[in-house]
PDB file of N, CA and C in Angstrom:
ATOM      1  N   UNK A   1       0.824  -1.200   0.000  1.00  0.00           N
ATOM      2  CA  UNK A   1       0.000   0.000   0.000  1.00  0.00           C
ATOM      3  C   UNK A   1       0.865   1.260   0.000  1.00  0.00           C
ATOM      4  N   UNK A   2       1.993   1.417   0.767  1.00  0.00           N
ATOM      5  CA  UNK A   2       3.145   2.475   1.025  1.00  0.00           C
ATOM      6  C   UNK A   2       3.530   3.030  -0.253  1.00  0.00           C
ATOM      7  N   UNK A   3       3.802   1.925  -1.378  1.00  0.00           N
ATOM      8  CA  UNK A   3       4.287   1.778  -2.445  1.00  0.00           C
ATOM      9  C   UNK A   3       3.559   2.937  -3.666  1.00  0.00           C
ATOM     10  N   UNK A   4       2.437   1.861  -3.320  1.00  0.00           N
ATOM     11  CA  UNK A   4       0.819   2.831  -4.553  1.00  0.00           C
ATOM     12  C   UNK A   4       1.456   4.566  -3.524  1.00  0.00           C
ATOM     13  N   UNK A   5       0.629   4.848  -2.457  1.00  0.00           N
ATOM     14  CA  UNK A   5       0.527   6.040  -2.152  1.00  0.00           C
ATOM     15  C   UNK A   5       1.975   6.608  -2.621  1.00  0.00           C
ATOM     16  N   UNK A   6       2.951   6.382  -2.671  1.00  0.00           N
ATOM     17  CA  UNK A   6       4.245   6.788  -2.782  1.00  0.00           C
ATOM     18  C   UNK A   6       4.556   7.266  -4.332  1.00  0.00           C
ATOM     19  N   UNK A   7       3.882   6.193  -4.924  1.00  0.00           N
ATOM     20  CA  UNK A   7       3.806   6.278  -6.722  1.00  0.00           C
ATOM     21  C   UNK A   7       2.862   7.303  -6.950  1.00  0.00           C
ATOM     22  N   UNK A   8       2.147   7.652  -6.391  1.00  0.00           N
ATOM     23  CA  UNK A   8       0.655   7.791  -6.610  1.00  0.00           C
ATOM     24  C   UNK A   8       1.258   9.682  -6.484  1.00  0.00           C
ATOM     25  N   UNK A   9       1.975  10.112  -5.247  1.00  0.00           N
ATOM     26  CA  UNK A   9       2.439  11.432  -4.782  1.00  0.00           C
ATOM     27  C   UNK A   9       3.098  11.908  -5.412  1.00  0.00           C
ATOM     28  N   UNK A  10       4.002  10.805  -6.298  1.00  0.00           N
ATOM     29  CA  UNK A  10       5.344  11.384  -7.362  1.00  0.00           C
ATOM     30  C   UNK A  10       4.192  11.625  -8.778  1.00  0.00           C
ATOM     31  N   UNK A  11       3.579  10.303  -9.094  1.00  0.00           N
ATOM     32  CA  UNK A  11       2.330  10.925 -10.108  1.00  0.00           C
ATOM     33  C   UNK A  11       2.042  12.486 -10.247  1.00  0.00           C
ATOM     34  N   UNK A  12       1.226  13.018  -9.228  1.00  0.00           N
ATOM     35  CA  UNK A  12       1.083  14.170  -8.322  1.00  0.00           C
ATOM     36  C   UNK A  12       2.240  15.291  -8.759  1.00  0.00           C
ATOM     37  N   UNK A  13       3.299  15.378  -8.008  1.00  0.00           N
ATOM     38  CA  UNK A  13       4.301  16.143  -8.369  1.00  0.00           C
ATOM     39  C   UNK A  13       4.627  16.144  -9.803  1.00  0.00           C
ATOM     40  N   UNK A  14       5.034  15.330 -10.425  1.00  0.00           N
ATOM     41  CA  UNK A  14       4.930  15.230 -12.132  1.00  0.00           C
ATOM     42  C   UNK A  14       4.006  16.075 -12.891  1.00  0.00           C
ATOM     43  N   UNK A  15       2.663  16.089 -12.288  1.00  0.00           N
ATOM     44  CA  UNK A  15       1.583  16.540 -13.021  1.00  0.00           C
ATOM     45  C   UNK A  15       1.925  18.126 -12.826  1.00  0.00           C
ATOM     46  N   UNK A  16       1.775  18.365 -11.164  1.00  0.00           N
ATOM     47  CA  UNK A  16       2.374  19.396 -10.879  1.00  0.00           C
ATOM     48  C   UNK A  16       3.083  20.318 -11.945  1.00  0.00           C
ATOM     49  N   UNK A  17       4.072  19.878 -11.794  1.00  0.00           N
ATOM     50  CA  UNK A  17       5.758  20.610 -12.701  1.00  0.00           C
ATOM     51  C   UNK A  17       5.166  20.728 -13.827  1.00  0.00           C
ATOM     52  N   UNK A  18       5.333  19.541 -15.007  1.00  0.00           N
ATOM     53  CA  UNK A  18       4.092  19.887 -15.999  1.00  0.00           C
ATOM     54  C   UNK A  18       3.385  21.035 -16.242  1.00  0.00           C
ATOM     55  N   UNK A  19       2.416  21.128 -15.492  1.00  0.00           N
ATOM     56  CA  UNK A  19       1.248  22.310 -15.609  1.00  0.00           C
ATOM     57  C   UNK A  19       2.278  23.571 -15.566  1.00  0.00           C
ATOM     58  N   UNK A  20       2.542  23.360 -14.175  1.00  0.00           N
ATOM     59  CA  UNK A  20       3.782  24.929 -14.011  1.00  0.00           C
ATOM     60  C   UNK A  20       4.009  24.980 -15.210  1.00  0.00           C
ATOM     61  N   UNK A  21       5.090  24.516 -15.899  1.00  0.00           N
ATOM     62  CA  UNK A  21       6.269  24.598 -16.922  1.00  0.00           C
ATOM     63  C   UNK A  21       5.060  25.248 -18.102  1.00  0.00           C
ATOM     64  N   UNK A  22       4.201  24.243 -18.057  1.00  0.00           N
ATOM     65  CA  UNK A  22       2.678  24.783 -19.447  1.00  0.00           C
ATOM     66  C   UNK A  22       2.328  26.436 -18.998  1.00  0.00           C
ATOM     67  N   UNK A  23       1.723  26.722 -17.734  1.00  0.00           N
ATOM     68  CA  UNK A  23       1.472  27.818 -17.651  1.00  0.00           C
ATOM     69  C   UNK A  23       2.116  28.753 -17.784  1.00  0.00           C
ATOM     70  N   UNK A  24       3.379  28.586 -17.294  1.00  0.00           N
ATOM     71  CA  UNK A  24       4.786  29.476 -17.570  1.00  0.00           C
ATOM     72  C   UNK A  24       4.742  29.760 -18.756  1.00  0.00           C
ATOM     73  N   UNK A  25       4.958  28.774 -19.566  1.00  0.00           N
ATOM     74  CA  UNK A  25       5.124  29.178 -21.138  1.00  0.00           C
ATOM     75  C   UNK A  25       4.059  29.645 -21.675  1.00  0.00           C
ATOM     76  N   UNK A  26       2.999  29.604 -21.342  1.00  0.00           N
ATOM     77  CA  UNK A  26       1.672  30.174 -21.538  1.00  0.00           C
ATOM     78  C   UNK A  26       2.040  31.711 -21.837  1.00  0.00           C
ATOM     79  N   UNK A  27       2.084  31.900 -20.206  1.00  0.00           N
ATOM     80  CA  UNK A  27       2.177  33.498 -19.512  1.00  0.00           C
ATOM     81  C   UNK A  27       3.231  34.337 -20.597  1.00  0.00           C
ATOM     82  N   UNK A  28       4.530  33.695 -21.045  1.00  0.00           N
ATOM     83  CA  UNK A  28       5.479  34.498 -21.463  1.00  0.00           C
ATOM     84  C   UNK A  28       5.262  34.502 -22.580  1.00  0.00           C
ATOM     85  N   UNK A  29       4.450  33.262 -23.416  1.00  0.00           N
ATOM     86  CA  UNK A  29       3.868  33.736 -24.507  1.00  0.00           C
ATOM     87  C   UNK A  29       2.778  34.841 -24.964  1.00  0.00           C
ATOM     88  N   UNK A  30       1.996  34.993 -23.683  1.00  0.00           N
ATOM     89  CA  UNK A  30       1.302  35.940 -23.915  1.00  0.00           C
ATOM     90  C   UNK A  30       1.975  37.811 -23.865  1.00  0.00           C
ATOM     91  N   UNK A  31       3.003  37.799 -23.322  1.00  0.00           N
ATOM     92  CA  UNK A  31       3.848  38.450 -22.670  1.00  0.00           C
ATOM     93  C   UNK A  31       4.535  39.218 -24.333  1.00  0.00           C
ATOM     94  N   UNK A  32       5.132  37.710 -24.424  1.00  0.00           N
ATOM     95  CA  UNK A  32       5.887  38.264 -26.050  1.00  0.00           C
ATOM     96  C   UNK A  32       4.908  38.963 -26.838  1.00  0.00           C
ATOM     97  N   UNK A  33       3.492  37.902 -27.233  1.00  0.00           N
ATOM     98  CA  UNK A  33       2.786  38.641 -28.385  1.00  0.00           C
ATOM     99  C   UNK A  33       2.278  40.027 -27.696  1.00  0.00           C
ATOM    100  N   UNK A  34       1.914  40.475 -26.918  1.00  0.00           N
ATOM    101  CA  UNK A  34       2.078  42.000 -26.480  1.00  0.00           C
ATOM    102  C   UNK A  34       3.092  42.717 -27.037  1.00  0.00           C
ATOM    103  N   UNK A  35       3.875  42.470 -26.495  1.00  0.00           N
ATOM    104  CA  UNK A  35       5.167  43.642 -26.902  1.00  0.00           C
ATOM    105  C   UNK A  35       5.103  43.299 -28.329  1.00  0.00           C
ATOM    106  N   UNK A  36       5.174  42.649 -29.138  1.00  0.00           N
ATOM    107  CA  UNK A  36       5.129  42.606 -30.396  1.00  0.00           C
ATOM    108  C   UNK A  36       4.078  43.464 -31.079  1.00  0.00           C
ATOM    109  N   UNK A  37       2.881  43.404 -30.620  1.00  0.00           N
ATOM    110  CA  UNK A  37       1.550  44.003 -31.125  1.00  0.00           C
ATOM    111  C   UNK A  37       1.864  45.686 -30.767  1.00  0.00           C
ATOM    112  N   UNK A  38       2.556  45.686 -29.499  1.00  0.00           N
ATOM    113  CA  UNK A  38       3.027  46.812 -28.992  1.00  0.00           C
ATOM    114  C   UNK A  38       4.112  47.758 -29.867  1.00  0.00           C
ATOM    115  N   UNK A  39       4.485  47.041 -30.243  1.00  0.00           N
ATOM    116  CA  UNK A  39       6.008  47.643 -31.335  1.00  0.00           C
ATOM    117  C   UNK A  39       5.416  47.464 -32.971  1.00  0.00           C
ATOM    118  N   UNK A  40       4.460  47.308 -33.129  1.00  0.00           N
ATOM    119  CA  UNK A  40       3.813  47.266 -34.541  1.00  0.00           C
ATOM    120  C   UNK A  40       3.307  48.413 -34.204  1.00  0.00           C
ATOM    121  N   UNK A  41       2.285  48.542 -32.793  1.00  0.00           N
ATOM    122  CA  UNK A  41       1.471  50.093 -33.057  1.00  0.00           C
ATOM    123  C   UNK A  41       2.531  50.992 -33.223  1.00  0.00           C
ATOM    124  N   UNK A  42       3.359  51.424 -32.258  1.00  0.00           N
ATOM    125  CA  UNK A  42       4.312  52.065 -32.350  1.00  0.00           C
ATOM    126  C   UNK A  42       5.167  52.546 -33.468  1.00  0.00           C
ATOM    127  N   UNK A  43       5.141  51.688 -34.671  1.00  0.00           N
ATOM    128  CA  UNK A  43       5.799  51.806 -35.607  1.00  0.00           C
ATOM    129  C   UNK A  43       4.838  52.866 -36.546  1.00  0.00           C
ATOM    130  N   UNK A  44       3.425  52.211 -36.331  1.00  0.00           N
ATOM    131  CA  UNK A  44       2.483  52.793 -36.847  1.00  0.00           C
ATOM    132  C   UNK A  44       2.118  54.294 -36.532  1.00  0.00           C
ATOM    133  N   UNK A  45       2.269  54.487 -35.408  1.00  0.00           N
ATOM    134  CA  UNK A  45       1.968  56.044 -34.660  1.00  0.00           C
ATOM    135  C   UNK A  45       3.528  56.688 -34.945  1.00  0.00           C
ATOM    136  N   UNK A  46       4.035  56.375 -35.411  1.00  0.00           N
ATOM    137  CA  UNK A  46       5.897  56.923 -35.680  1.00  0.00           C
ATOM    138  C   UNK A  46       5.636  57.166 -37.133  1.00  0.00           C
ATOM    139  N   UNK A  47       4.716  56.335 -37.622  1.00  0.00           N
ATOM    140  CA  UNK A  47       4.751  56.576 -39.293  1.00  0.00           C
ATOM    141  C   UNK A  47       3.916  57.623 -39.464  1.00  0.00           C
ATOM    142  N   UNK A  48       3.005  57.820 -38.491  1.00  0.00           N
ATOM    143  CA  UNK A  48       1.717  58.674 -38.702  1.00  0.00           C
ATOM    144  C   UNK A  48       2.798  60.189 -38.387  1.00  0.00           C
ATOM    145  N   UNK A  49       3.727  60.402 -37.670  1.00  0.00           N
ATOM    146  CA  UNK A  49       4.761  61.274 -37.212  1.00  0.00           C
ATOM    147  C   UNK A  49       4.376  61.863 -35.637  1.00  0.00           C
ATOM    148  N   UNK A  50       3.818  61.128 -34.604  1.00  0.00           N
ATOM    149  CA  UNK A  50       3.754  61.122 -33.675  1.00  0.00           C
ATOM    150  C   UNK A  50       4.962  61.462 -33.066  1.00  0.00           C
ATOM    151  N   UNK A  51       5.133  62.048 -32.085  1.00  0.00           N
ATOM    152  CA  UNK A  51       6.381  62.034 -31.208  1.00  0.00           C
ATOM    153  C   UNK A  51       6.864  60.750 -29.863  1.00  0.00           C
ATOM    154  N   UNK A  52       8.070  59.881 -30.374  1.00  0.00           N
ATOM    155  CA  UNK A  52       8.727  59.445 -29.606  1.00  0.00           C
ATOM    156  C   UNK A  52       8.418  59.249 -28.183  1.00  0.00           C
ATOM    157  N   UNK A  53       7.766  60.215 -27.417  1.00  0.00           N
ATOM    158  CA  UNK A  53       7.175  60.308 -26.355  1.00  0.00           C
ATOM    159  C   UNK A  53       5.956  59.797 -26.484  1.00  0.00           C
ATOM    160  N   UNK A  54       5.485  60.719 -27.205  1.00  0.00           N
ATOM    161  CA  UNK A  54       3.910  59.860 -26.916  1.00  0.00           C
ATOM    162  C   UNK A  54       3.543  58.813 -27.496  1.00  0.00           C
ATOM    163  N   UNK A  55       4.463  58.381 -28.335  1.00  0.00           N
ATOM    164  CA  UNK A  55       4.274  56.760 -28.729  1.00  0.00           C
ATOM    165  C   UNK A  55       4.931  55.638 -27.585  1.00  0.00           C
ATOM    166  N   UNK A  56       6.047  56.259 -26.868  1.00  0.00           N
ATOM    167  CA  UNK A  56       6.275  55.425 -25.684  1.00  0.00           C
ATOM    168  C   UNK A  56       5.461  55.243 -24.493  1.00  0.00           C
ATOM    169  N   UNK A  57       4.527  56.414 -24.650  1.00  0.00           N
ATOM    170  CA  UNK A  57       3.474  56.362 -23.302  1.00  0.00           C
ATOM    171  C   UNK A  57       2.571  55.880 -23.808  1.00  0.00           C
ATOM    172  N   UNK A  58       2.103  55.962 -24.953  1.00  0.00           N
ATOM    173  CA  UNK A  58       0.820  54.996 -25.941  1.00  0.00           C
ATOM    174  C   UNK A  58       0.800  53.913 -25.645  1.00  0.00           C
ATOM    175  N   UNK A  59       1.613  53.243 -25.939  1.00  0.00           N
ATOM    176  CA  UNK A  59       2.413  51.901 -26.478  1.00  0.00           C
ATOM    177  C   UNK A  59       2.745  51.133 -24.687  1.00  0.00           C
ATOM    178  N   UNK A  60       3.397  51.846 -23.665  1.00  0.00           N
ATOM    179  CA  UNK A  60       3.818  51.811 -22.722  1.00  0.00           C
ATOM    180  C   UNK A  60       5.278  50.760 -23.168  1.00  0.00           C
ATOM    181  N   UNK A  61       5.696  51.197 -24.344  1.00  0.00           N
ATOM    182  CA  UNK A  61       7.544  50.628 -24.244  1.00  0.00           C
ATOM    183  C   UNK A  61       7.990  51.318 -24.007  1.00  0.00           C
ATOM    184  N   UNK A  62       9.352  51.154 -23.238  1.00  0.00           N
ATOM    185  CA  UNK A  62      10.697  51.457 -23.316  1.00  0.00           C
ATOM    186  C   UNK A  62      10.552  52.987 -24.107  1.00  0.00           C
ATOM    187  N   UNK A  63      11.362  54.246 -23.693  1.00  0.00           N
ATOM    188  CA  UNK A  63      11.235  55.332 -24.818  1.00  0.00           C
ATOM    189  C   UNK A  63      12.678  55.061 -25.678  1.00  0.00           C
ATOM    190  N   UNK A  64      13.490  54.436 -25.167  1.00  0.00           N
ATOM    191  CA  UNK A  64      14.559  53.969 -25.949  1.00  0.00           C
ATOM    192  C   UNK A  64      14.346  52.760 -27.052  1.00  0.00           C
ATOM    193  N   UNK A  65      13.383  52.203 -26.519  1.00  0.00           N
ATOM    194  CA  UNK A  65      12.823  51.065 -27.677  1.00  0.00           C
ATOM    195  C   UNK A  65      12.350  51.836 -28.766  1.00  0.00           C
ATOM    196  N   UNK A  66      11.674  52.656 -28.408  1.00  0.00           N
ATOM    197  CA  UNK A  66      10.476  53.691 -29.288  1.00  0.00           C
ATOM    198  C   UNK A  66      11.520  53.945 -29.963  1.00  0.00           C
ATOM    199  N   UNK A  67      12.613  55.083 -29.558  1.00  0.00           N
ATOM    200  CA  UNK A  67      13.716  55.543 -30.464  1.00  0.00           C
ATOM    201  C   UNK A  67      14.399  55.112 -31.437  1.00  0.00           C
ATOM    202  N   UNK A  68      14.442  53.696 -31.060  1.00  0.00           N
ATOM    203  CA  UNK A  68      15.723  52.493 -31.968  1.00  0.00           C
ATOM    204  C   UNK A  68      14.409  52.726 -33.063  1.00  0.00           C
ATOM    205  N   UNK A  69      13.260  52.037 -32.894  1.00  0.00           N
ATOM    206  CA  UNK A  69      12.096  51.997 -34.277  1.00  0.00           C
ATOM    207  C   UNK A  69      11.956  53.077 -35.330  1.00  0.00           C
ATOM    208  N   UNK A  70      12.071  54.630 -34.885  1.00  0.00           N
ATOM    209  CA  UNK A  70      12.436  55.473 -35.833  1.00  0.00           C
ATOM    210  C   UNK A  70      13.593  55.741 -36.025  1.00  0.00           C
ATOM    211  N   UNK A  71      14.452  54.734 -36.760  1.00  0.00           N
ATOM    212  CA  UNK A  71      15.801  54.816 -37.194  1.00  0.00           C
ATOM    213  C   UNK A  71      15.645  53.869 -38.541  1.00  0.00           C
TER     214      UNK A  71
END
């Protein structure tokens, strides 16, 4: 019986980690496609001739990110 419950807890933990590791990668995927969608508007409000500033507060990137994009 020690055995099952013992197998049974590591089962458990396995599933555990798993999920973590899934949700994790979830989260940072969702994370990336933001900033991506984020640096497309940005490019877009830079093309329109917005200012650097207010495309970094738009956008909420980096104002040095903003900068590198109109180059």
């Amino acid at each position: 019986m020690k055995q099952v419950e013992e197998r049974y807890e590591a089962s458990k933990m396995a599933y555990r980690d798993i999920k973590n590791s899934i949700d994790t990668a979830k989260q940072e995927g969702r994370i990336e496609g933001r900033t991506e969608a984020n640096i497309e508007t940005a490019k877009r409000l830079l093309a329109m001739g917005l200012p650097t500033e207010q495309v970094a507060k738009a956008t909420q990137l980096p104002l040095d990110m903003v900068q590198n994009l109109s180059y």
